[in-house]
PDB file of N, CA and C in Angstrom:
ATOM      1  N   UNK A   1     -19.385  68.265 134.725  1.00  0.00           N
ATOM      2  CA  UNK A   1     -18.379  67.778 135.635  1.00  0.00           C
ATOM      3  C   UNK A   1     -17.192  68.735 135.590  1.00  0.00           C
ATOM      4  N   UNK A   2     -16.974  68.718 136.611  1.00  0.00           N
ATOM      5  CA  UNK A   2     -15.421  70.020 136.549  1.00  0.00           C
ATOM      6  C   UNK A   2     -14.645  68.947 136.069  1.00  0.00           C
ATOM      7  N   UNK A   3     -13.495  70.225 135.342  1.00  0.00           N
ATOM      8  CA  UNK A   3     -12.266  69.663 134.989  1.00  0.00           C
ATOM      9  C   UNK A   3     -10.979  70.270 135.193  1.00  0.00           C
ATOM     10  N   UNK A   4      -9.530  70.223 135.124  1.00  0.00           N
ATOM     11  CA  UNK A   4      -8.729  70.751 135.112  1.00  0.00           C
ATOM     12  C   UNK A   4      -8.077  70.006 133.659  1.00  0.00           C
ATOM     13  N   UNK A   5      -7.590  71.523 132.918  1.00  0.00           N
ATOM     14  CA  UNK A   5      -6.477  71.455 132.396  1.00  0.00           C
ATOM     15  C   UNK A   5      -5.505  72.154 132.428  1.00  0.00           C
ATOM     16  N   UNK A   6      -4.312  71.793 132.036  1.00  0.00           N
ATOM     17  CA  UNK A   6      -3.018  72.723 132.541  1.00  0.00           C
ATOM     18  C   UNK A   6      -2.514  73.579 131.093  1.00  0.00           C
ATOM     19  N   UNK A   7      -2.391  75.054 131.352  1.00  0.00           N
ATOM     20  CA  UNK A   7      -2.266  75.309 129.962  1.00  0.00           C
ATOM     21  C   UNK A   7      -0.973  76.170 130.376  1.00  0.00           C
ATOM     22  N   UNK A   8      -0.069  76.868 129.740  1.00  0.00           N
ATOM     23  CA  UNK A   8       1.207  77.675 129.542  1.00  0.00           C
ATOM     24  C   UNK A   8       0.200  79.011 129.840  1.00  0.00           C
ATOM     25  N   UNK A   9       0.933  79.937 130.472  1.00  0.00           N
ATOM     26  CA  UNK A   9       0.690  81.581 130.171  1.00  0.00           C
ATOM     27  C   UNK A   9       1.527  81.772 129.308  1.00  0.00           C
ATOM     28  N   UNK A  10       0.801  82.515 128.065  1.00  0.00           N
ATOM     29  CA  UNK A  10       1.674  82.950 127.210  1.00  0.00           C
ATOM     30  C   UNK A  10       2.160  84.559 127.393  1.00  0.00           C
ATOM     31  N   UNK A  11       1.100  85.038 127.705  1.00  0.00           N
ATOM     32  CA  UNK A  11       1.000  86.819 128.349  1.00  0.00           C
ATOM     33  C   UNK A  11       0.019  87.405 127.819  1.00  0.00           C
ATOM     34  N   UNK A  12      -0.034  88.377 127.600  1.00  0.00           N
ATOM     35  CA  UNK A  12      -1.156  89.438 127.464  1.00  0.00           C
ATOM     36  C   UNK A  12      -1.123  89.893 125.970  1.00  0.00           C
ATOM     37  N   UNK A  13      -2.099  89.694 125.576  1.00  0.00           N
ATOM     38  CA  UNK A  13      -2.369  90.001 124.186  1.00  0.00           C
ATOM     39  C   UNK A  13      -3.700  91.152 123.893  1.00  0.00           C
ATOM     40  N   UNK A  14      -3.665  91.758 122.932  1.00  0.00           N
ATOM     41  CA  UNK A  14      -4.332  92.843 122.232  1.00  0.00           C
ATOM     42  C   UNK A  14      -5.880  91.826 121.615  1.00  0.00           C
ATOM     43  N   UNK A  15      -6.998  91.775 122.226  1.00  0.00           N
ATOM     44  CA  UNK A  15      -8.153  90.719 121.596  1.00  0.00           C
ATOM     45  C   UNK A  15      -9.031  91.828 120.576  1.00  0.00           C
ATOM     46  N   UNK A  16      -9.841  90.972 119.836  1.00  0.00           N
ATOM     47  CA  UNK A  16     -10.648  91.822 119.054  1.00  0.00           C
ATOM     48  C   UNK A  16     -11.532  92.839 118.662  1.00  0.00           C
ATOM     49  N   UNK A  17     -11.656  93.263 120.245  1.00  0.00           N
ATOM     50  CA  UNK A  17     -12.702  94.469 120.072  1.00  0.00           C
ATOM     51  C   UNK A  17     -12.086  95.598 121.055  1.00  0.00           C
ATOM     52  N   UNK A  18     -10.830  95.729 120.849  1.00  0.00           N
ATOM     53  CA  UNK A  18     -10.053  97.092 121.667  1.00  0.00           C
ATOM     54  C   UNK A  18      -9.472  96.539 122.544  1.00  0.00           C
ATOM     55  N   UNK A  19      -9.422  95.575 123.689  1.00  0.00           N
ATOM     56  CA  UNK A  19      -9.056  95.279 124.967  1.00  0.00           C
ATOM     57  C   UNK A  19      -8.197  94.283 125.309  1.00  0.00           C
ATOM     58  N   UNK A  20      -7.949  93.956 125.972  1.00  0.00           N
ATOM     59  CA  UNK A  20      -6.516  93.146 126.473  1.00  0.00           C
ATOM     60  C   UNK A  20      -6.544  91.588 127.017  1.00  0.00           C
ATOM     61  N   UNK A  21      -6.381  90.364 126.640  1.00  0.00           N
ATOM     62  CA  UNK A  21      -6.904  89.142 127.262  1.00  0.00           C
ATOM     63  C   UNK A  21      -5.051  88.912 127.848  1.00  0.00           C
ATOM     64  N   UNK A  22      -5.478  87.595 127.966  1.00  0.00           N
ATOM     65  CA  UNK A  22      -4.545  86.723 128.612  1.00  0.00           C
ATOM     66  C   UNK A  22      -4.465  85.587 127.799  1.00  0.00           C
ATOM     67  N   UNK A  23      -3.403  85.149 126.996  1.00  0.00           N
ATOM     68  CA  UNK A  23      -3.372  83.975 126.244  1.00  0.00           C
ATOM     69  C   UNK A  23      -2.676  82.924 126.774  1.00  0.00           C
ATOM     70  N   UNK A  24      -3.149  81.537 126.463  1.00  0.00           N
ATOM     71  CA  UNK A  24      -2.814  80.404 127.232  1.00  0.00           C
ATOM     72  C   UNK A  24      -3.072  79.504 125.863  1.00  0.00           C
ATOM     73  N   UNK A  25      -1.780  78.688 126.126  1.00  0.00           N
ATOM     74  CA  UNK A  25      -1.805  77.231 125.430  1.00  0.00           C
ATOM     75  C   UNK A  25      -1.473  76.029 126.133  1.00  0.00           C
ATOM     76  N   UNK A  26      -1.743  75.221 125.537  1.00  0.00           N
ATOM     77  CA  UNK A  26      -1.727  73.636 126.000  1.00  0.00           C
ATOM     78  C   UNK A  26      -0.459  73.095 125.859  1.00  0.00           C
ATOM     79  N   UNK A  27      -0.419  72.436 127.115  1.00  0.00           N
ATOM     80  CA  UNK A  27       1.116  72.499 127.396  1.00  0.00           C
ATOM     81  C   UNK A  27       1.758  71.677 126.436  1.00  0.00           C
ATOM     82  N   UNK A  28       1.452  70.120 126.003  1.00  0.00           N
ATOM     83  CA  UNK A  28       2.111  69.283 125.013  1.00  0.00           C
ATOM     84  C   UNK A  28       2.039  69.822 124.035  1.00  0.00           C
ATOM     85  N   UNK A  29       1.252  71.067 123.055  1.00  0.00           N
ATOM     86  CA  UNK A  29       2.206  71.864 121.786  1.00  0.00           C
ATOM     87  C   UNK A  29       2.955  72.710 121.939  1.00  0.00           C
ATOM     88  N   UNK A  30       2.552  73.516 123.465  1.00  0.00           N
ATOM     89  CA  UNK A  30       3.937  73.801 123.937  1.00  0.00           C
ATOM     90  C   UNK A  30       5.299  73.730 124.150  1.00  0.00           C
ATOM     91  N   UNK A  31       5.227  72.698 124.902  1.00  0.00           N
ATOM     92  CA  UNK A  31       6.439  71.613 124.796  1.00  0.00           C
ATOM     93  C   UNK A  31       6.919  71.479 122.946  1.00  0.00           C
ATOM     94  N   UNK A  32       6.351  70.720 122.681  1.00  0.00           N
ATOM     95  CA  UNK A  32       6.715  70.304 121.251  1.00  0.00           C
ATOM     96  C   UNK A  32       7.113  71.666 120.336  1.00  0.00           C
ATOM     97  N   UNK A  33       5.856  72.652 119.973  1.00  0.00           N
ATOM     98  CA  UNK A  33       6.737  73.647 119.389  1.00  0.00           C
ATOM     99  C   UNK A  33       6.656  75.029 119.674  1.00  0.00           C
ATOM    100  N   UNK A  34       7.167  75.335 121.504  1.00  0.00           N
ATOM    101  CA  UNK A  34       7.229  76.643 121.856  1.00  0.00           C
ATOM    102  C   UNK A  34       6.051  77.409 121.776  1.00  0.00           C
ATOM    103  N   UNK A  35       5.916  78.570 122.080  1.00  0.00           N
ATOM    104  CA  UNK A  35       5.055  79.638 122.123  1.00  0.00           C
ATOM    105  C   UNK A  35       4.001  79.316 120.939  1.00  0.00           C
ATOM    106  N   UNK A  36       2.568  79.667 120.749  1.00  0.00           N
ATOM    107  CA  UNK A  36       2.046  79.979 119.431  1.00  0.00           C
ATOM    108  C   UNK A  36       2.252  81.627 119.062  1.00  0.00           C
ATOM    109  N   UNK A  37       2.379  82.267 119.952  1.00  0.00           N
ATOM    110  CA  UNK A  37       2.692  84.039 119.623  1.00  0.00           C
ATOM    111  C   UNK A  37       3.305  84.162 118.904  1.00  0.00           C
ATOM    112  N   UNK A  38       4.553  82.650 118.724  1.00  0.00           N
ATOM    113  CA  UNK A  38       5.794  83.523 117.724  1.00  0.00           C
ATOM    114  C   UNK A  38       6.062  81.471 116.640  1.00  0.00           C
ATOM    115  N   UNK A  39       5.171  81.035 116.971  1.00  0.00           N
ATOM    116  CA  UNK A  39       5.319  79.897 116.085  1.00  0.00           C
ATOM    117  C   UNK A  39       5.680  79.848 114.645  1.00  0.00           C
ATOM    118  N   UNK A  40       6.076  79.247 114.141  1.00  0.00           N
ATOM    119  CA  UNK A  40       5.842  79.258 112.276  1.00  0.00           C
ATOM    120  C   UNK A  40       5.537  77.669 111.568  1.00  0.00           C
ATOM    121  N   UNK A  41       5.662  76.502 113.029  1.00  0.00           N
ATOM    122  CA  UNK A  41       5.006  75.265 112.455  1.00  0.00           C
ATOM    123  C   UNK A  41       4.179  74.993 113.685  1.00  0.00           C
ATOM    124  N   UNK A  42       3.629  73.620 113.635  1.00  0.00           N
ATOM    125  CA  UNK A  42       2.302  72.983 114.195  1.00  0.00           C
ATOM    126  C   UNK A  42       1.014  74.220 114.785  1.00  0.00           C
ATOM    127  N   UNK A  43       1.191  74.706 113.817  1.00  0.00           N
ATOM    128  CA  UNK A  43      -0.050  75.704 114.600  1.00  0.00           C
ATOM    129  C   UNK A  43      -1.424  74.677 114.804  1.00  0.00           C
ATOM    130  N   UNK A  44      -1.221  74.025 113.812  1.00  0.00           N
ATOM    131  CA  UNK A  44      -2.787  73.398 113.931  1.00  0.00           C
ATOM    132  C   UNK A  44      -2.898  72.235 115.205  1.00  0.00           C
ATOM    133  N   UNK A  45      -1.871  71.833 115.699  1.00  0.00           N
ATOM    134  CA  UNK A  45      -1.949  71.047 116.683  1.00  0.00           C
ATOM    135  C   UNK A  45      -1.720  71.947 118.011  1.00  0.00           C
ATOM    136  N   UNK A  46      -1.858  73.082 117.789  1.00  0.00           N
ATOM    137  CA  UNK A  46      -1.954  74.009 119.254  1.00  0.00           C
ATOM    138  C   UNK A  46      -3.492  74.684 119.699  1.00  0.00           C
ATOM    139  N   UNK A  47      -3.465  74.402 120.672  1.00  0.00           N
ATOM    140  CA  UNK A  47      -4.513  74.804 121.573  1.00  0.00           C
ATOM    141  C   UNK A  47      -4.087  75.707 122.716  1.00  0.00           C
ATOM    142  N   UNK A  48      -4.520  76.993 121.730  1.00  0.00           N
ATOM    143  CA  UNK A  48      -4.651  78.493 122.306  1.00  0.00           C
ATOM    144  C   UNK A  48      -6.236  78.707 123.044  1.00  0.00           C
ATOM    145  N   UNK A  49      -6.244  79.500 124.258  1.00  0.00           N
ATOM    146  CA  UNK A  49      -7.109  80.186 124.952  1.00  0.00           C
ATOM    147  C   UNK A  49      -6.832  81.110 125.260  1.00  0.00           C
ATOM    148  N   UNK A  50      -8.130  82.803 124.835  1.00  0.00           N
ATOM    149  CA  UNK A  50      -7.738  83.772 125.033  1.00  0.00           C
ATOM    150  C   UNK A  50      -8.662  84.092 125.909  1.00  0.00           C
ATOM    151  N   UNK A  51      -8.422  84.438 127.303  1.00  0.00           N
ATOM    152  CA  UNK A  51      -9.251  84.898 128.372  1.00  0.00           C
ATOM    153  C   UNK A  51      -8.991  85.798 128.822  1.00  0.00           C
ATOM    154  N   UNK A  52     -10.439  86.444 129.071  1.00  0.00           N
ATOM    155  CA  UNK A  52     -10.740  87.918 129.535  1.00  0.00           C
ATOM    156  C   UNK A  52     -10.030  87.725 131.021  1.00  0.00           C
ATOM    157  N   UNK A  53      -9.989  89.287 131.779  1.00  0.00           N
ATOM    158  CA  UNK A  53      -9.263  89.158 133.425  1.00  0.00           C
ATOM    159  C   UNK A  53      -9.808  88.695 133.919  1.00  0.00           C
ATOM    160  N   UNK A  54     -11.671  89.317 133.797  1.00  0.00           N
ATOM    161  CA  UNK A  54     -12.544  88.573 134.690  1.00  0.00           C
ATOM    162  C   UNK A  54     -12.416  87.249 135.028  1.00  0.00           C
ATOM    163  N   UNK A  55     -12.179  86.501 134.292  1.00  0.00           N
ATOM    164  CA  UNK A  55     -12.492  84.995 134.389  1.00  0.00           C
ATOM    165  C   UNK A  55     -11.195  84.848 135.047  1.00  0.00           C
ATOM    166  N   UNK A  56     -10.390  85.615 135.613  1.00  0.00           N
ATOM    167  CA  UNK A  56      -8.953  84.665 136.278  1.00  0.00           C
ATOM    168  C   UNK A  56      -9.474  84.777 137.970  1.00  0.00           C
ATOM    169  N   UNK A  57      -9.087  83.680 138.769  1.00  0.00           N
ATOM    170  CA  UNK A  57      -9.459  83.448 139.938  1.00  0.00           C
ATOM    171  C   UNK A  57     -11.017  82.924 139.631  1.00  0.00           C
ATOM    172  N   UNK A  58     -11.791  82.632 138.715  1.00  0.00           N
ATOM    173  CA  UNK A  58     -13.030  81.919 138.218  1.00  0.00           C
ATOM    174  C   UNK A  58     -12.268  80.397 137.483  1.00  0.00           C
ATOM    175  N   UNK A  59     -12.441  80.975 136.234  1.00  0.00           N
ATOM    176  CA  UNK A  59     -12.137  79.667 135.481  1.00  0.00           C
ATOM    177  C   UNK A  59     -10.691  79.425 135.215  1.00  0.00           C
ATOM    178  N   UNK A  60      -9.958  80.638 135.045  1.00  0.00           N
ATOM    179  CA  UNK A  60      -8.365  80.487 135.807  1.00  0.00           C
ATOM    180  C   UNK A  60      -7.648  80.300 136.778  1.00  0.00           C
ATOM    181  N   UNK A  61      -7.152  79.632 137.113  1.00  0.00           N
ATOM    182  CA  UNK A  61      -6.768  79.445 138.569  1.00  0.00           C
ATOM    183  C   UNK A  61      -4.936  78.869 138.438  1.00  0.00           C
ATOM    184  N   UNK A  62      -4.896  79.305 140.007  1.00  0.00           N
ATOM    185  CA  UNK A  62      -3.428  79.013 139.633  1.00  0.00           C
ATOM    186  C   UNK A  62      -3.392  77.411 139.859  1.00  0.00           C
ATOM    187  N   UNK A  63      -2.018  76.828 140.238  1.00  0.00           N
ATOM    188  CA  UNK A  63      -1.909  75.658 140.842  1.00  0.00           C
ATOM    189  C   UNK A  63      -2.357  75.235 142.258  1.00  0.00           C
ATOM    190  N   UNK A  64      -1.824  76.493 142.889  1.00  0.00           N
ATOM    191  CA  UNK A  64      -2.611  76.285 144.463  1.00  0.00           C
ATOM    192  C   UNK A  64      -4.035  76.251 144.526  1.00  0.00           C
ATOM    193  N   UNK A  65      -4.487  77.179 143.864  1.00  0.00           N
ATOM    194  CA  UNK A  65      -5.902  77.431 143.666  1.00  0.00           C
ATOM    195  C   UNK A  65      -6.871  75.880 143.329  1.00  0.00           C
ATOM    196  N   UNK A  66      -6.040  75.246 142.301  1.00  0.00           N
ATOM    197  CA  UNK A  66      -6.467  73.821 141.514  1.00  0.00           C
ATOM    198  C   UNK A  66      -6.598  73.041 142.688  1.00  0.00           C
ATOM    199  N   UNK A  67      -5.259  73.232 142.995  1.00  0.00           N
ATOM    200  CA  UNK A  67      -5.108  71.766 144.373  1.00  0.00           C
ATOM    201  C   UNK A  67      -6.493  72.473 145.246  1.00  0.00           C
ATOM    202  N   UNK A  68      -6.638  73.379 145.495  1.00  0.00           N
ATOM    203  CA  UNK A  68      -7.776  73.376 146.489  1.00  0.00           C
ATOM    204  C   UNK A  68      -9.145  73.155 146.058  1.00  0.00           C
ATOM    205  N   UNK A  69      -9.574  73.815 145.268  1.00  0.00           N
ATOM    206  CA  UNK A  69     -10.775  73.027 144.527  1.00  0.00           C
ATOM    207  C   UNK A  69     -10.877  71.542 143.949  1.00  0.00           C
ATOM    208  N   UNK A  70      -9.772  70.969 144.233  1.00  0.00           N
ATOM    209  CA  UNK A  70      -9.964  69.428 143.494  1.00  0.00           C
ATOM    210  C   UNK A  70     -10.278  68.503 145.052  1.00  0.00           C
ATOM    211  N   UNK A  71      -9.326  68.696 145.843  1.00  0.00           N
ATOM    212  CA  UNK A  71      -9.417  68.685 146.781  1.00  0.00           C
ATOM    213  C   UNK A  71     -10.756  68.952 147.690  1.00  0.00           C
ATOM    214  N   UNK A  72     -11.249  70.414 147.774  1.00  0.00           N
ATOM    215  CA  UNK A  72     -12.691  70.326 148.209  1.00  0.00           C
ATOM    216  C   UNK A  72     -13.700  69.387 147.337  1.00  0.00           C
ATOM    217  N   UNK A  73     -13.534  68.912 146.095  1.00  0.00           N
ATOM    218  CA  UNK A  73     -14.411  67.896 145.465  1.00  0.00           C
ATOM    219  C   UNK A  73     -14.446  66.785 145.232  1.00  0.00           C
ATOM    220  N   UNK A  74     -13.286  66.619 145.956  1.00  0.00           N
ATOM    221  CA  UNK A  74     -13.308  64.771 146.787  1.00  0.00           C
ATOM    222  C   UNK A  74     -13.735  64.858 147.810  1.00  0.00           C
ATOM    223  N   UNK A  75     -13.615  65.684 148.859  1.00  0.00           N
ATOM    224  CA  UNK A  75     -13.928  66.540 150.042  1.00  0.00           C
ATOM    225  C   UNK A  75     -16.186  65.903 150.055  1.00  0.00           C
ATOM    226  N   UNK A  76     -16.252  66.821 149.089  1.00  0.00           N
ATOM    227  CA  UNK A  76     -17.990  66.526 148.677  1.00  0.00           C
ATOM    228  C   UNK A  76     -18.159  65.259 148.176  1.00  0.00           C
ATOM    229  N   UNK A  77     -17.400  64.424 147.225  1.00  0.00           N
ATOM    230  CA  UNK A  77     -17.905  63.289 146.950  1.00  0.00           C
ATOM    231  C   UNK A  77     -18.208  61.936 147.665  1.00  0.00           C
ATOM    232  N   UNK A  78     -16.811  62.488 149.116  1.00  0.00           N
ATOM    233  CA  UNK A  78     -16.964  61.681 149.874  1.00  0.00           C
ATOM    234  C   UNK A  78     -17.749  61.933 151.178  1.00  0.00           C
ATOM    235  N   UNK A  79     -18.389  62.856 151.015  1.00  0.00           N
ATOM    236  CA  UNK A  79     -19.397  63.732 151.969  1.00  0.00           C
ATOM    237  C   UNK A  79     -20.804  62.808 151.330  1.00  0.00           C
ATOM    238  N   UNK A  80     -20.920  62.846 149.881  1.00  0.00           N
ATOM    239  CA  UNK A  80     -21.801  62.344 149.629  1.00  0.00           C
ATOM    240  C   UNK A  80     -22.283  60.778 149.380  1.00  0.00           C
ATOM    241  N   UNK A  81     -21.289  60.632 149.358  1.00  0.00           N
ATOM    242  CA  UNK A  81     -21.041  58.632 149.198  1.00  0.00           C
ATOM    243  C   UNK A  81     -20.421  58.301 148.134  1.00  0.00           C
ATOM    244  N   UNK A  82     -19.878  59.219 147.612  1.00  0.00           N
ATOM    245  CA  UNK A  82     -19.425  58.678 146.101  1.00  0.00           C
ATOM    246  C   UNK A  82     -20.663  58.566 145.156  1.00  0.00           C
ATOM    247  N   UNK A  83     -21.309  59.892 144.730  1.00  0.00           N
ATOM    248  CA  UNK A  83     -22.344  59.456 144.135  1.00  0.00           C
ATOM    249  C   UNK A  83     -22.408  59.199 142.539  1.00  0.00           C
ATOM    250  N   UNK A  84     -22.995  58.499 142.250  1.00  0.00           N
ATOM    251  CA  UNK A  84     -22.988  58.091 140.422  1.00  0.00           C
ATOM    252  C   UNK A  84     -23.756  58.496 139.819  1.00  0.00           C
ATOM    253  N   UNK A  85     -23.568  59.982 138.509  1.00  0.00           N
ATOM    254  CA  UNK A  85     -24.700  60.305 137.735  1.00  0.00           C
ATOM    255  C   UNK A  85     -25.244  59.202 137.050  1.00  0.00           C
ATOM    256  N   UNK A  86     -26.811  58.963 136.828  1.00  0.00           N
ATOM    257  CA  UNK A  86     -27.643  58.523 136.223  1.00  0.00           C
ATOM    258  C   UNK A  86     -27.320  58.519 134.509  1.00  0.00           C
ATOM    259  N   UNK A  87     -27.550  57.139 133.687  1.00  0.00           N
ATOM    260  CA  UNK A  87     -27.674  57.384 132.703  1.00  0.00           C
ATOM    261  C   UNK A  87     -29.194  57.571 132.431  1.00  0.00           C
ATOM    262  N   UNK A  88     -29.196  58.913 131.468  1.00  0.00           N
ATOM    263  CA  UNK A  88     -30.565  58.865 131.187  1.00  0.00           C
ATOM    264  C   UNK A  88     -30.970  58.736 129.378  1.00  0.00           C
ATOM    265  N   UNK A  89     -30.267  57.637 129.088  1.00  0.00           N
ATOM    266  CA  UNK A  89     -30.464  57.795 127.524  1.00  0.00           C
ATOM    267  C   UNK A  89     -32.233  57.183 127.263  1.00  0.00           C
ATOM    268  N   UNK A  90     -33.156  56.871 127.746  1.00  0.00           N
ATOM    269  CA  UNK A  90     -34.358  56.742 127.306  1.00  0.00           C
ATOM    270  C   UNK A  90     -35.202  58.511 127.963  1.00  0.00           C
ATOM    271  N   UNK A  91     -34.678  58.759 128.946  1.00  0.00           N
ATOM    272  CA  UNK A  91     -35.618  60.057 129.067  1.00  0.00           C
ATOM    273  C   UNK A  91     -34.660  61.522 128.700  1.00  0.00           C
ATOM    274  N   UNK A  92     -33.634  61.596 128.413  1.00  0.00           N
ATOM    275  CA  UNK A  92     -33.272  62.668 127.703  1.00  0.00           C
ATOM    276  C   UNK A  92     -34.199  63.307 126.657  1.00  0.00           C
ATOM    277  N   UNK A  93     -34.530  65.047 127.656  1.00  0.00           N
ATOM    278  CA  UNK A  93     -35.174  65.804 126.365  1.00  0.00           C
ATOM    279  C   UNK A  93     -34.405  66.976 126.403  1.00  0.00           C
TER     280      UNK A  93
END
């Protein structure tokens, strides 16, 4: 199922094998304690993501971008009837 979450740009960081990502955290440890780049408490309650460029305009997206894909998928659900995945807990393999 798609999802959206909303995370902070933190900026561009140096990743582990020579090359350059894009770091992102979650906005409520954000909020609570600023940047993780330059943190010195709650690290453990922060949720950092370091993403490659490729993936921006894929699995990154801006806000406009969000509103339009959320949007086209009410768009389909109601194209489709509102459809309801199946539980399949006896035939799950």
């Amino acid at each position: 199922m798609p999802g959206v979450q909303p995370l902070v740009f933190l900026g561009e960081v140096d990743d582990q094998i020579g090359g350059k990502a894009l770091a992102f955290q979650d906005t409520v440890s954000y909020v609570r304690f600023g940047s993780r780049l330059s943190a010195s408490q709650g690290i453990d309650e922060m949720e950092v993501c370091f993403i490659p460029y490729e993936e921006v305009g894929s699995n990154v997206l801006t806000i406009e971008q969000a509103a339009s894909q959320v949007a086209a998928a009410a768009q389909r659900a109601i194209a489709l009837g509102h459809p309801v995945l199946p539980v399949l807990r006896e035939a799950w393999r």
